[in-house]
PDB file of N, CA and C in Angstrom:
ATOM      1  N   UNK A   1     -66.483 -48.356  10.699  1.00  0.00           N
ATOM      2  CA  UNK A   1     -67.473 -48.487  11.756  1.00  0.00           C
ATOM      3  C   UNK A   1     -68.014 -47.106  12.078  1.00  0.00           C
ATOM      4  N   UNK A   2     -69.380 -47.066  12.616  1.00  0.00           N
ATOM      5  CA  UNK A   2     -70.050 -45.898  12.938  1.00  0.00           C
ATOM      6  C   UNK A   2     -68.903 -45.283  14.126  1.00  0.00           C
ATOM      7  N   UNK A   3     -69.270 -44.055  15.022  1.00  0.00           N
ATOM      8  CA  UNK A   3     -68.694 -43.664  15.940  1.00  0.00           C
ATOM      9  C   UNK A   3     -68.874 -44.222  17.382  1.00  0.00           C
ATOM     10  N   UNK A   4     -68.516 -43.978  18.375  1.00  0.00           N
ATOM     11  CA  UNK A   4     -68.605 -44.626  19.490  1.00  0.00           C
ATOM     12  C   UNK A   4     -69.647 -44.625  20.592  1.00  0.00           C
ATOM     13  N   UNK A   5     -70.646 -44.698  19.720  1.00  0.00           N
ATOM     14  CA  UNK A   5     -71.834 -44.812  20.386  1.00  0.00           C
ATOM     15  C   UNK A   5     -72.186 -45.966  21.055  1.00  0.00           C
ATOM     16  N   UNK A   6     -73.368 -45.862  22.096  1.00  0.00           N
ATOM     17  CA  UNK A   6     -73.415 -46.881  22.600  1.00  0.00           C
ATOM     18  C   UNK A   6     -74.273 -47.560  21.860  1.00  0.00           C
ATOM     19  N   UNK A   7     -75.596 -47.360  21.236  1.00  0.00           N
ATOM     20  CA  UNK A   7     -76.726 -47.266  20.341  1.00  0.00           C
ATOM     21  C   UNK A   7     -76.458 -46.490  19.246  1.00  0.00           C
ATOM     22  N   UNK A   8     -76.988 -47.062  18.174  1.00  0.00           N
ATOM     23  CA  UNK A   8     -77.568 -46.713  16.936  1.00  0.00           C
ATOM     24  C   UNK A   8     -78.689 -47.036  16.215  1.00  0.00           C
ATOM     25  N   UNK A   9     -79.405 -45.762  15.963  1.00  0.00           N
ATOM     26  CA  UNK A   9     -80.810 -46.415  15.477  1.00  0.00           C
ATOM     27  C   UNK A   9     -80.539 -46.501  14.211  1.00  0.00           C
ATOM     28  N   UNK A  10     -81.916 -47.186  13.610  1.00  0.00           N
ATOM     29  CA  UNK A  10     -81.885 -48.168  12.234  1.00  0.00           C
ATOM     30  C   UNK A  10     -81.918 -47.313  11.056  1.00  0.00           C
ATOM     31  N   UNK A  11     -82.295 -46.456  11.108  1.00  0.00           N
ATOM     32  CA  UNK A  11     -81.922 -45.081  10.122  1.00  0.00           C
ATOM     33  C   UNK A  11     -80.525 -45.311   9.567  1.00  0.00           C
ATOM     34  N   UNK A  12     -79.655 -44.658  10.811  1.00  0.00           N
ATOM     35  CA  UNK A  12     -78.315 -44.644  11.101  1.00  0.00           C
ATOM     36  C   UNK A  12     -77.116 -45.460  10.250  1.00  0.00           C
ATOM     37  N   UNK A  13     -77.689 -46.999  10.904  1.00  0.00           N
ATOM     38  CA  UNK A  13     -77.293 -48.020   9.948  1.00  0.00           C
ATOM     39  C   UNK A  13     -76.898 -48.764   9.121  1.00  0.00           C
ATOM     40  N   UNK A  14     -78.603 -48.297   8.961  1.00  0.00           N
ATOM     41  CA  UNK A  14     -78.902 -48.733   7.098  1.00  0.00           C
ATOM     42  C   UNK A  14     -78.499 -47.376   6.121  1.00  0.00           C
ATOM     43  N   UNK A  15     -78.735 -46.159   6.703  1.00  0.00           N
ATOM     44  CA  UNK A  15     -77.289 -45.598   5.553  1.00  0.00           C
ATOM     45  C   UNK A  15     -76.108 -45.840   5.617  1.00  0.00           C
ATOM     46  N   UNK A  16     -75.128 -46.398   7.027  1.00  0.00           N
ATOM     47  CA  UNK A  16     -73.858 -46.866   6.883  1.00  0.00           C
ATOM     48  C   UNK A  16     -73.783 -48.253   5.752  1.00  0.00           C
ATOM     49  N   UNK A  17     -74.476 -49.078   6.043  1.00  0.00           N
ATOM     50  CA  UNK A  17     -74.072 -50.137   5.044  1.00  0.00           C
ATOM     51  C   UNK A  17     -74.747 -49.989   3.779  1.00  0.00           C
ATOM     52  N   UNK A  18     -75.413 -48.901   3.763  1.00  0.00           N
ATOM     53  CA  UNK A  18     -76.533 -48.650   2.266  1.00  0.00           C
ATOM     54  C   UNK A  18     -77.492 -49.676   2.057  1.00  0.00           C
ATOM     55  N   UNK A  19     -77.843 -49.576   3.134  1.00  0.00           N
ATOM     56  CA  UNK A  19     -79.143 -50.865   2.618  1.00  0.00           C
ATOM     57  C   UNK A  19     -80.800 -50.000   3.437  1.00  0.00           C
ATOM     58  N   UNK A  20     -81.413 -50.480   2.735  1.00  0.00           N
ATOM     59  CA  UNK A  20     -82.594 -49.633   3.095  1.00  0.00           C
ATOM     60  C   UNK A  20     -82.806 -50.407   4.880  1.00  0.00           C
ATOM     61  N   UNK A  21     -83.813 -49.505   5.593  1.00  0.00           N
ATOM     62  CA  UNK A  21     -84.219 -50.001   6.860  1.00  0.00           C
ATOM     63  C   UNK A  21     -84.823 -51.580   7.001  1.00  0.00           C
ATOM     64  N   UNK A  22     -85.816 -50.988   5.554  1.00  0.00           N
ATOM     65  CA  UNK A  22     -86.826 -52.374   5.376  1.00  0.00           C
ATOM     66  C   UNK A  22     -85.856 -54.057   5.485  1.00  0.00           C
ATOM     67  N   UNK A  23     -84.734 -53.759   4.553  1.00  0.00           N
ATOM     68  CA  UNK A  23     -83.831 -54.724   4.343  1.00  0.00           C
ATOM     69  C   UNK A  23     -82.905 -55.282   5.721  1.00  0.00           C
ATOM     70  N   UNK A  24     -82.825 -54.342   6.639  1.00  0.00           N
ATOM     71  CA  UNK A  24     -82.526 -54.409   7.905  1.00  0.00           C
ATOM     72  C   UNK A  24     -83.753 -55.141   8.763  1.00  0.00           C
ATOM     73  N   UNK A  25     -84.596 -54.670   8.996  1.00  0.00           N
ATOM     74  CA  UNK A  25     -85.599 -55.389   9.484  1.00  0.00           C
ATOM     75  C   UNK A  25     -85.694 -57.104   9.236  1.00  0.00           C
ATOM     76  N   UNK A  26     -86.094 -57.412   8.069  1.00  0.00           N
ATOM     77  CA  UNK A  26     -85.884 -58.733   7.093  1.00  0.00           C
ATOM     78  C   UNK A  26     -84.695 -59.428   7.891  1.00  0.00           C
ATOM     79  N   UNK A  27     -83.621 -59.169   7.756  1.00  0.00           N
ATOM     80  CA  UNK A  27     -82.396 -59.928   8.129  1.00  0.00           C
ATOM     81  C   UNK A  27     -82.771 -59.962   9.373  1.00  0.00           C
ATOM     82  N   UNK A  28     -82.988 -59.226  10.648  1.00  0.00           N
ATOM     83  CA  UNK A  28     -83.405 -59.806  12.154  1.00  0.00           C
ATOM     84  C   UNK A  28     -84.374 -60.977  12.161  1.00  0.00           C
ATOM     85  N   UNK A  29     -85.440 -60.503  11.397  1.00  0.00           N
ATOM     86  CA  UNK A  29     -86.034 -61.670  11.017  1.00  0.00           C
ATOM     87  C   UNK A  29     -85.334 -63.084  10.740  1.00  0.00           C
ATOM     88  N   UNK A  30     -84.564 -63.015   9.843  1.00  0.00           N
ATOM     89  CA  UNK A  30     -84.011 -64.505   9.211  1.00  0.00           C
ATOM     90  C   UNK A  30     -82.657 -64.523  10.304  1.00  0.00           C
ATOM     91  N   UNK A  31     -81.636 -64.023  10.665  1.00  0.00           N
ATOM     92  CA  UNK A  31     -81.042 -64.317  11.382  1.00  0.00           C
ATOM     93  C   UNK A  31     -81.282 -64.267  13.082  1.00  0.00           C
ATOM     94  N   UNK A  32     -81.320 -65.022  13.711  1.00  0.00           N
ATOM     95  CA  UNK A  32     -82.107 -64.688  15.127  1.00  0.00           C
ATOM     96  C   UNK A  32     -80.690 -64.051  16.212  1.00  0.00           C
ATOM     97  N   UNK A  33     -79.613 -64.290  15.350  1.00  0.00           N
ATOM     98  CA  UNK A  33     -78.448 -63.439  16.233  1.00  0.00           C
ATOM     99  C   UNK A  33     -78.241 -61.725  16.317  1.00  0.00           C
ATOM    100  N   UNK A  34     -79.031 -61.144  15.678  1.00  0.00           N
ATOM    101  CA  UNK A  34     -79.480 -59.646  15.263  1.00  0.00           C
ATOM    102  C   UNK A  34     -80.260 -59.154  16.507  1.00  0.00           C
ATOM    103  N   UNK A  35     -80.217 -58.735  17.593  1.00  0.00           N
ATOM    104  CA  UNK A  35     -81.037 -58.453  18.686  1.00  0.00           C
ATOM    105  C   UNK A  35     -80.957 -57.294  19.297  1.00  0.00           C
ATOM    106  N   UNK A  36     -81.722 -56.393  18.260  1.00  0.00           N
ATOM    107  CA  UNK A  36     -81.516 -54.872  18.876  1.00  0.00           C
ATOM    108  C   UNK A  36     -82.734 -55.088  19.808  1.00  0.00           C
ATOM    109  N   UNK A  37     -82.333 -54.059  20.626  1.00  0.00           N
ATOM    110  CA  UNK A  37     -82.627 -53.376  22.057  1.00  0.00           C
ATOM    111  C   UNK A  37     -83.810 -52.063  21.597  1.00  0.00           C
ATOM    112  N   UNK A  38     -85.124 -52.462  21.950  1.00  0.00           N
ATOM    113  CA  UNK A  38     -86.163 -52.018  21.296  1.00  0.00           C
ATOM    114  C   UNK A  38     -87.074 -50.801  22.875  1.00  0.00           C
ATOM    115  N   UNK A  39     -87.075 -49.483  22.294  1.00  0.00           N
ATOM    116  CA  UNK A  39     -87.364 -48.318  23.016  1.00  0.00           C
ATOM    117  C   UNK A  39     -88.627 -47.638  22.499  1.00  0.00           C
ATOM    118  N   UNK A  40     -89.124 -47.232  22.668  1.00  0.00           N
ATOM    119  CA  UNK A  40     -90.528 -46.278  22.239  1.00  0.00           C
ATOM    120  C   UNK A  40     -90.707 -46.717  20.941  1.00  0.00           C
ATOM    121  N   UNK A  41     -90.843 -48.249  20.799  1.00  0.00           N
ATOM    122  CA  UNK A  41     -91.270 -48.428  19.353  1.00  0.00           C
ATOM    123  C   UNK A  41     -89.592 -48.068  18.451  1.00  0.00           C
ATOM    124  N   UNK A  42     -88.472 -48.058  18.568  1.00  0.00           N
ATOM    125  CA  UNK A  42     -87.334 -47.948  18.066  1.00  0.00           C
ATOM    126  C   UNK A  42     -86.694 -48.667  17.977  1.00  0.00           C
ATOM    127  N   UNK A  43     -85.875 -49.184  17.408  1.00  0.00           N
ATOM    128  CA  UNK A  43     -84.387 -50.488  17.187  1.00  0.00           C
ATOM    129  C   UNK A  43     -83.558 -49.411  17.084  1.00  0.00           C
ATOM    130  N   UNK A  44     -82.832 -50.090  18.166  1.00  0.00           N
ATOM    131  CA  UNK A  44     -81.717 -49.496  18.757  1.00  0.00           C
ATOM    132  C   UNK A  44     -80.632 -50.783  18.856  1.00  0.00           C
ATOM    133  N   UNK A  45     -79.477 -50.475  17.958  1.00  0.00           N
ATOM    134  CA  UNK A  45     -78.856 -51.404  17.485  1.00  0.00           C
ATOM    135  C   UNK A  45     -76.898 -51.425  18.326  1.00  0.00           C
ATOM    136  N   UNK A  46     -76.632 -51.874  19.215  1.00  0.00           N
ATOM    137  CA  UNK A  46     -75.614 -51.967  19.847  1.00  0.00           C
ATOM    138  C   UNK A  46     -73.878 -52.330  18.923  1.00  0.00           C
ATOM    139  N   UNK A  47     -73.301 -52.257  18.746  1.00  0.00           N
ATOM    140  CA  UNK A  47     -71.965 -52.371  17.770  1.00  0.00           C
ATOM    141  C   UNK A  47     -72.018 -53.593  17.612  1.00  0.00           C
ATOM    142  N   UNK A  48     -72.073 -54.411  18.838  1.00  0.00           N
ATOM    143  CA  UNK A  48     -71.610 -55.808  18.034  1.00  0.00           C
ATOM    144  C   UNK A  48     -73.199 -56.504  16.841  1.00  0.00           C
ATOM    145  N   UNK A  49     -74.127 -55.824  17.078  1.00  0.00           N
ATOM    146  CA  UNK A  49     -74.966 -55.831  15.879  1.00  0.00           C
ATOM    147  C   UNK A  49     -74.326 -55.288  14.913  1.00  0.00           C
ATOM    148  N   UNK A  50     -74.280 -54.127  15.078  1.00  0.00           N
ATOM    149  CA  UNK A  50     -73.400 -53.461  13.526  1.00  0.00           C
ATOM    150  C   UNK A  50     -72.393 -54.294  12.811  1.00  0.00           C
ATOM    151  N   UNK A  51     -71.908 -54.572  13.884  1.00  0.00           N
ATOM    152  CA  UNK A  51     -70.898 -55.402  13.130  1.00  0.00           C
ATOM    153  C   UNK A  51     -71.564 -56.800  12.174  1.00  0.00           C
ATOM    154  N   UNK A  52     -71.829 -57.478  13.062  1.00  0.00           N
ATOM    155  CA  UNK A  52     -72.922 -58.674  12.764  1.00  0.00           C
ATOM    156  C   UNK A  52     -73.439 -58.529  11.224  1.00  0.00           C
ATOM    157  N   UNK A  53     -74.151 -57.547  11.311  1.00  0.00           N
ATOM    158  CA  UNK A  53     -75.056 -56.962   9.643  1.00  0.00           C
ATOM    159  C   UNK A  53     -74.297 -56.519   8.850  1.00  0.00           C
ATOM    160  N   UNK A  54     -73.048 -55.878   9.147  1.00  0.00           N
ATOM    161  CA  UNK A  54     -71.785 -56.172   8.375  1.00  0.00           C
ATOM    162  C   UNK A  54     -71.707 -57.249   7.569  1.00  0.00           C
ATOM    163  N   UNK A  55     -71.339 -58.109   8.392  1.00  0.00           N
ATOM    164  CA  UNK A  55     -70.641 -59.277   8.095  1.00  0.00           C
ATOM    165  C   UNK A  55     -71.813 -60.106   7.418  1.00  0.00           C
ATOM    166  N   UNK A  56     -72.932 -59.677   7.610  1.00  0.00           N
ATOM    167  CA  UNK A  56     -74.404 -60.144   6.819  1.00  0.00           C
ATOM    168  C   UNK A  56     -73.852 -59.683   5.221  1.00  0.00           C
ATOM    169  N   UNK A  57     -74.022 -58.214   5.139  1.00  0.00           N
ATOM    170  CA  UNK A  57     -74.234 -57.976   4.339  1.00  0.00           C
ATOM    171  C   UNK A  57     -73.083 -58.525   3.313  1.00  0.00           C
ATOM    172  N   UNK A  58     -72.003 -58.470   4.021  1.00  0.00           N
ATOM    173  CA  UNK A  58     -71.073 -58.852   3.132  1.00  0.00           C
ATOM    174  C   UNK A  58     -70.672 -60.493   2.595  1.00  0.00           C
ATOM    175  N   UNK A  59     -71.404 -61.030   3.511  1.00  0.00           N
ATOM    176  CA  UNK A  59     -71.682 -62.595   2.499  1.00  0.00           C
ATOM    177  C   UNK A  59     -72.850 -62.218   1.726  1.00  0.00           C
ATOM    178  N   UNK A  60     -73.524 -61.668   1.704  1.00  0.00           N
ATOM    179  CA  UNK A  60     -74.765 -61.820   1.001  1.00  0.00           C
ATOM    180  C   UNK A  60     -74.435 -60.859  -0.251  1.00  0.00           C
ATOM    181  N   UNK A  61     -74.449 -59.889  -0.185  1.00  0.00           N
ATOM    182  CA  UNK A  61     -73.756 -58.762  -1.392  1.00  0.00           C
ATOM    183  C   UNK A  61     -72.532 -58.876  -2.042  1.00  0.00           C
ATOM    184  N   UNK A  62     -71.471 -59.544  -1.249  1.00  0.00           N
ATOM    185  CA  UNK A  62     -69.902 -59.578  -1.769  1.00  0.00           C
ATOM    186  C   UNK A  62     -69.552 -61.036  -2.055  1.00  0.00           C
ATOM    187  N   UNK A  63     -70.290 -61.712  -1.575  1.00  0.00           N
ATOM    188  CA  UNK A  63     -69.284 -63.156  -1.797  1.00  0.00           C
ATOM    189  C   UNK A  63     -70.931 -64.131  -2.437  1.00  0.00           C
ATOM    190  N   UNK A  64     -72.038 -63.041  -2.587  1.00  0.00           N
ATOM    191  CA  UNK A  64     -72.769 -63.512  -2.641  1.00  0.00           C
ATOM    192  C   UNK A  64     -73.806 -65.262  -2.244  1.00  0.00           C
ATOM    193  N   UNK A  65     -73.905 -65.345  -0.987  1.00  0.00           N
ATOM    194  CA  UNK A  65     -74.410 -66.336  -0.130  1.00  0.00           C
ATOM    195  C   UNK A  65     -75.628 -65.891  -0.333  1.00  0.00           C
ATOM    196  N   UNK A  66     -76.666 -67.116  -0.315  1.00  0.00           N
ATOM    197  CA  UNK A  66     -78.040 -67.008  -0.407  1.00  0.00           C
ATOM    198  C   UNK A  66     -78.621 -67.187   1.369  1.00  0.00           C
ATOM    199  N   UNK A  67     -79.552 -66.051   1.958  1.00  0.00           N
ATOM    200  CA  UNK A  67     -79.528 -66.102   3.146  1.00  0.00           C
ATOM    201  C   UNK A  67     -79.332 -67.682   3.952  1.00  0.00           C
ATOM    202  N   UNK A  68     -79.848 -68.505   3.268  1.00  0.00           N
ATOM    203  CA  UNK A  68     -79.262 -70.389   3.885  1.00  0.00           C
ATOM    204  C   UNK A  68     -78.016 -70.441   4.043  1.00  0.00           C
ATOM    205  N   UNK A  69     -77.101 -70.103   3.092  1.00  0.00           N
ATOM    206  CA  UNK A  69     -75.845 -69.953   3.238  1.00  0.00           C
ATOM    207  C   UNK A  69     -74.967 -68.953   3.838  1.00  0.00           C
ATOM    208  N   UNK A  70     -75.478 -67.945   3.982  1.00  0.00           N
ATOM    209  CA  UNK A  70     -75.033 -67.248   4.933  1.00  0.00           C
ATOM    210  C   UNK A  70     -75.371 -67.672   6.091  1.00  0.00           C
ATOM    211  N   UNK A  71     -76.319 -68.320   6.524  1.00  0.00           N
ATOM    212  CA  UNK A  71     -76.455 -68.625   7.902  1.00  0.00           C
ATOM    213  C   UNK A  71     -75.794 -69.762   8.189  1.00  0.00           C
ATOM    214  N   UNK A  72     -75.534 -70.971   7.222  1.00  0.00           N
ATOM    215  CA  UNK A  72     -73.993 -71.669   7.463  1.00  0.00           C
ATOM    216  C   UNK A  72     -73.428 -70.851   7.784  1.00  0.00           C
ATOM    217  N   UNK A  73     -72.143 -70.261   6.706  1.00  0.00           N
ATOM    218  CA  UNK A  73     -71.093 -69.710   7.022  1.00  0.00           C
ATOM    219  C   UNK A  73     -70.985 -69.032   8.359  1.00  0.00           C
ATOM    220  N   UNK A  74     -72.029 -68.282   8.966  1.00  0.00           N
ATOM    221  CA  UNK A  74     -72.091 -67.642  10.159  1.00  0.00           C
ATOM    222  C   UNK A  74     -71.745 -68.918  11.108  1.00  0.00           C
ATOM    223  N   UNK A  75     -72.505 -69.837  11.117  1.00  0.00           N
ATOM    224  CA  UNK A  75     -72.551 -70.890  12.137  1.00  0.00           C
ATOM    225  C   UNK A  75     -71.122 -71.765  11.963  1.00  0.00           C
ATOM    226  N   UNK A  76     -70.481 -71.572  10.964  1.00  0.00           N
ATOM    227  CA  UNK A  76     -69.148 -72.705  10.639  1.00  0.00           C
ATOM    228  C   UNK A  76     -68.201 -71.541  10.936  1.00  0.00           C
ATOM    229  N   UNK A  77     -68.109 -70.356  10.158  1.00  0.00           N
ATOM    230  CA  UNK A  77     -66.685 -70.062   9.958  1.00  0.00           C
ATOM    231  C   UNK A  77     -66.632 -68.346  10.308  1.00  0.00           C
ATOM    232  N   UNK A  78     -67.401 -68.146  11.534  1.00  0.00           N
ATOM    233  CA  UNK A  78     -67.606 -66.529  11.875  1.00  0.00           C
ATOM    234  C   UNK A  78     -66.243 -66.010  11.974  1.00  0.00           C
ATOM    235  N   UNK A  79     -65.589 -66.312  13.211  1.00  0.00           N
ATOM    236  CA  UNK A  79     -64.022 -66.129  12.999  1.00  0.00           C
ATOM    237  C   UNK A  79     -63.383 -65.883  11.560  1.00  0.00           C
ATOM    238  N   UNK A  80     -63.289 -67.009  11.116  1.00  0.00           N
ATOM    239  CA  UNK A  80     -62.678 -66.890   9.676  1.00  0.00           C
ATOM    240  C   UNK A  80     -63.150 -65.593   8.685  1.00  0.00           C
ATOM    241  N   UNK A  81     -64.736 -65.854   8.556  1.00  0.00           N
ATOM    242  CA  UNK A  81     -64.903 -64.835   8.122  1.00  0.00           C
ATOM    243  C   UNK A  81     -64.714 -63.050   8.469  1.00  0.00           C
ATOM    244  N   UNK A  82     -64.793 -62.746   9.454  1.00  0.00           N
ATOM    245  CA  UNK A  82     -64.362 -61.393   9.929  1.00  0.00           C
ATOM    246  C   UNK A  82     -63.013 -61.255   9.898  1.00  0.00           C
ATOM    247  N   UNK A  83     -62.071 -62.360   9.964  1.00  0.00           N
ATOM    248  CA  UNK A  83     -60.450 -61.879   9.551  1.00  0.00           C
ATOM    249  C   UNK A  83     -60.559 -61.728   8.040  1.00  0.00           C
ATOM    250  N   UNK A  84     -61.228 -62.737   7.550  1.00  0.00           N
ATOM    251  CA  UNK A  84     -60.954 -62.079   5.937  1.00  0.00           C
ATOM    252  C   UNK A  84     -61.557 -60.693   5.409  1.00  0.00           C
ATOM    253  N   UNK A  85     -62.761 -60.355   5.743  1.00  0.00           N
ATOM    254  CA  UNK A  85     -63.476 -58.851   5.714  1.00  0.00           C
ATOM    255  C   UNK A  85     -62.519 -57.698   5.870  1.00  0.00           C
ATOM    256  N   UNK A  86     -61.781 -58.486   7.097  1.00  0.00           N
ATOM    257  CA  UNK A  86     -61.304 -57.075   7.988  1.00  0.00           C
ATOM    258  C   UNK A  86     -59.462 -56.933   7.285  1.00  0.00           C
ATOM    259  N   UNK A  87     -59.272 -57.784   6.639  1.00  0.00           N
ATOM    260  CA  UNK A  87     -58.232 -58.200   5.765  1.00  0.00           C
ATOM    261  C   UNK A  87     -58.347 -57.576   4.649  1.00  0.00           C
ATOM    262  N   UNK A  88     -59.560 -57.850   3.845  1.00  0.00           N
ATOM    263  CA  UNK A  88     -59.902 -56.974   2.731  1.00  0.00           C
ATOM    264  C   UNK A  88     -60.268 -55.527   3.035  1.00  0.00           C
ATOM    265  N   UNK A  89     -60.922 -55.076   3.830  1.00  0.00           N
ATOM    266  CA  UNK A  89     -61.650 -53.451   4.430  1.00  0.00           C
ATOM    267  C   UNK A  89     -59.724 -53.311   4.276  1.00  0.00           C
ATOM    268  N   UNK A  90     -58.983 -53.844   5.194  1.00  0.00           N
ATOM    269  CA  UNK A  90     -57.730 -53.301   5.455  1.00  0.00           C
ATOM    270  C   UNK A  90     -56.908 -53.028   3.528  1.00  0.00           C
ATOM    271  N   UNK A  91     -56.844 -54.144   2.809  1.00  0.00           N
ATOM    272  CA  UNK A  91     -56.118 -53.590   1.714  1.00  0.00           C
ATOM    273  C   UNK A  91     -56.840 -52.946   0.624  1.00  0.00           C
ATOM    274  N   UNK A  92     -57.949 -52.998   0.550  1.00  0.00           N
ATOM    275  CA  UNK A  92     -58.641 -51.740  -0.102  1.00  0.00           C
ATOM    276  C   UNK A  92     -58.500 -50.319   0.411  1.00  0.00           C
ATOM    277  N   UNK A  93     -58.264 -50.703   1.494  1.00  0.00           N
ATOM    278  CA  UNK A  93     -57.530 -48.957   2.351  1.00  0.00           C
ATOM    279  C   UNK A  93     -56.368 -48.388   1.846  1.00  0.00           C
ATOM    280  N   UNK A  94     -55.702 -49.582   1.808  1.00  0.00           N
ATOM    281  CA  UNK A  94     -54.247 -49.510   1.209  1.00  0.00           C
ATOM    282  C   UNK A  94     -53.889 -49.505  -0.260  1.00  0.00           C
ATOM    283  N   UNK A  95     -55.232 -49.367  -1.421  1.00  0.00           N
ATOM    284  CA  UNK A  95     -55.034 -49.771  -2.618  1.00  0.00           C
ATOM    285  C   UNK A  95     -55.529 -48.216  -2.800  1.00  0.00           C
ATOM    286  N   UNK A  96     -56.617 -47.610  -1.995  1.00  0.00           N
ATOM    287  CA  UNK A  96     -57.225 -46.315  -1.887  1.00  0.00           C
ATOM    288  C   UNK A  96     -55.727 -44.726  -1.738  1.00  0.00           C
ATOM    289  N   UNK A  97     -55.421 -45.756  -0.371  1.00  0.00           N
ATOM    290  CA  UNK A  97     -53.783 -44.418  -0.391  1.00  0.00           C
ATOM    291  C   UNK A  97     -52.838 -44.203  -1.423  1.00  0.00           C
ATOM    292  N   UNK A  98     -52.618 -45.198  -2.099  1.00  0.00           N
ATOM    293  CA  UNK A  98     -51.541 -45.740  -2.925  1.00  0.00           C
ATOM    294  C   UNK A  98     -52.233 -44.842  -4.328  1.00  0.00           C
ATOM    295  N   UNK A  99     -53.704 -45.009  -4.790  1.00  0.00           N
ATOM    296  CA  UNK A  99     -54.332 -44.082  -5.561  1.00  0.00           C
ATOM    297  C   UNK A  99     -53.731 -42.636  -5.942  1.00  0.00           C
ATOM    298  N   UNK A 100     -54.257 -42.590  -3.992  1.00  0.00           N
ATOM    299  CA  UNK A 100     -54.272 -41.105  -3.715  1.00  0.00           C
ATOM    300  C   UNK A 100     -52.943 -40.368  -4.409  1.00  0.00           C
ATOM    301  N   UNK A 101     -51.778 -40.435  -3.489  1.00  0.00           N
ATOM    302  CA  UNK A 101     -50.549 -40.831  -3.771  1.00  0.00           C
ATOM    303  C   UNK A 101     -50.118 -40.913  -4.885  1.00  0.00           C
ATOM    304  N   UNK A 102     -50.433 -41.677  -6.261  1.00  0.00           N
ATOM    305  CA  UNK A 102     -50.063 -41.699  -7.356  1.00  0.00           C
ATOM    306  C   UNK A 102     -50.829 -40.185  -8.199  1.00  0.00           C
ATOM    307  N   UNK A 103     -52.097 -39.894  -7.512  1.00  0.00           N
ATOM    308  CA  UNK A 103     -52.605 -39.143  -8.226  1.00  0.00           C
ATOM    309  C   UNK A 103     -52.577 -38.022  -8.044  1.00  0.00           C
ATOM    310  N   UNK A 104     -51.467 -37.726  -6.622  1.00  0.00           N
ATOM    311  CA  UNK A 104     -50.881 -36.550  -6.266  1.00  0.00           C
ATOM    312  C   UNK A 104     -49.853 -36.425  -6.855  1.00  0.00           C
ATOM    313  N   UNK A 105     -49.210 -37.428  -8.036  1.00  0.00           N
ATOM    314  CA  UNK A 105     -47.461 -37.345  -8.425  1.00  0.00           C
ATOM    315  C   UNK A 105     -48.139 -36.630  -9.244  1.00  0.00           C
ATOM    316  N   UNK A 106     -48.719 -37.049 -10.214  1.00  0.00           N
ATOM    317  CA  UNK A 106     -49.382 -37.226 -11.318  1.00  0.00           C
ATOM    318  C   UNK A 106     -49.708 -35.601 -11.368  1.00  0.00           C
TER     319      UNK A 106
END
């Protein structure tokens, strides 16, 4: 997750999850649960958005869902899905140390 900001603009973001701005934009569009907080012409995007476009991106890029289906899954199994994300983020952390670690014996 970004740092503990209260706001983050769309710049910001879309280099955390690597997706261009444009592609950010698009998804508010198609998902209507995306509701940044809009300033001098700016999107200004609050955490539990971040998170949200997270969890976008990662049905759509990782488990590959076609935006229809991602917007099921959002609507059926949000819960479910963020324990499994945050399940996987967690042992890819742990597959990353274990690397490290071996490649410090090494």
């Amino acid at each position: 997750m970004l740092s503990g900001k209260l706001y983050y603009r769309i710049g910001e973001v879309a280099e955390y999850l690597g997706e261009e701005p444009s592609t950010l934009r698009f998804w508010e569009k198609e998902f209507k649960q995306i509701r940044p907080v809009k300033r001098n012409n700016e999107r200004l995007y609050r955490p539990e958005d971040v998170q949200l476009l997270e969890l976008i991106r990662y049905l759509l890029r990782e488990e590959k869902y076609t935006i229809e289906g991602a917007k099921r899954q959002l609507q059926k199994r949000k819960g479910y899905i963020l324990e499994k994300k945050r399940l996987i983020d967690e042992l890819t952390s742990i597959r990353d140390t274990l690397k490290n670690i071996r490649d410090g014996i090494d």
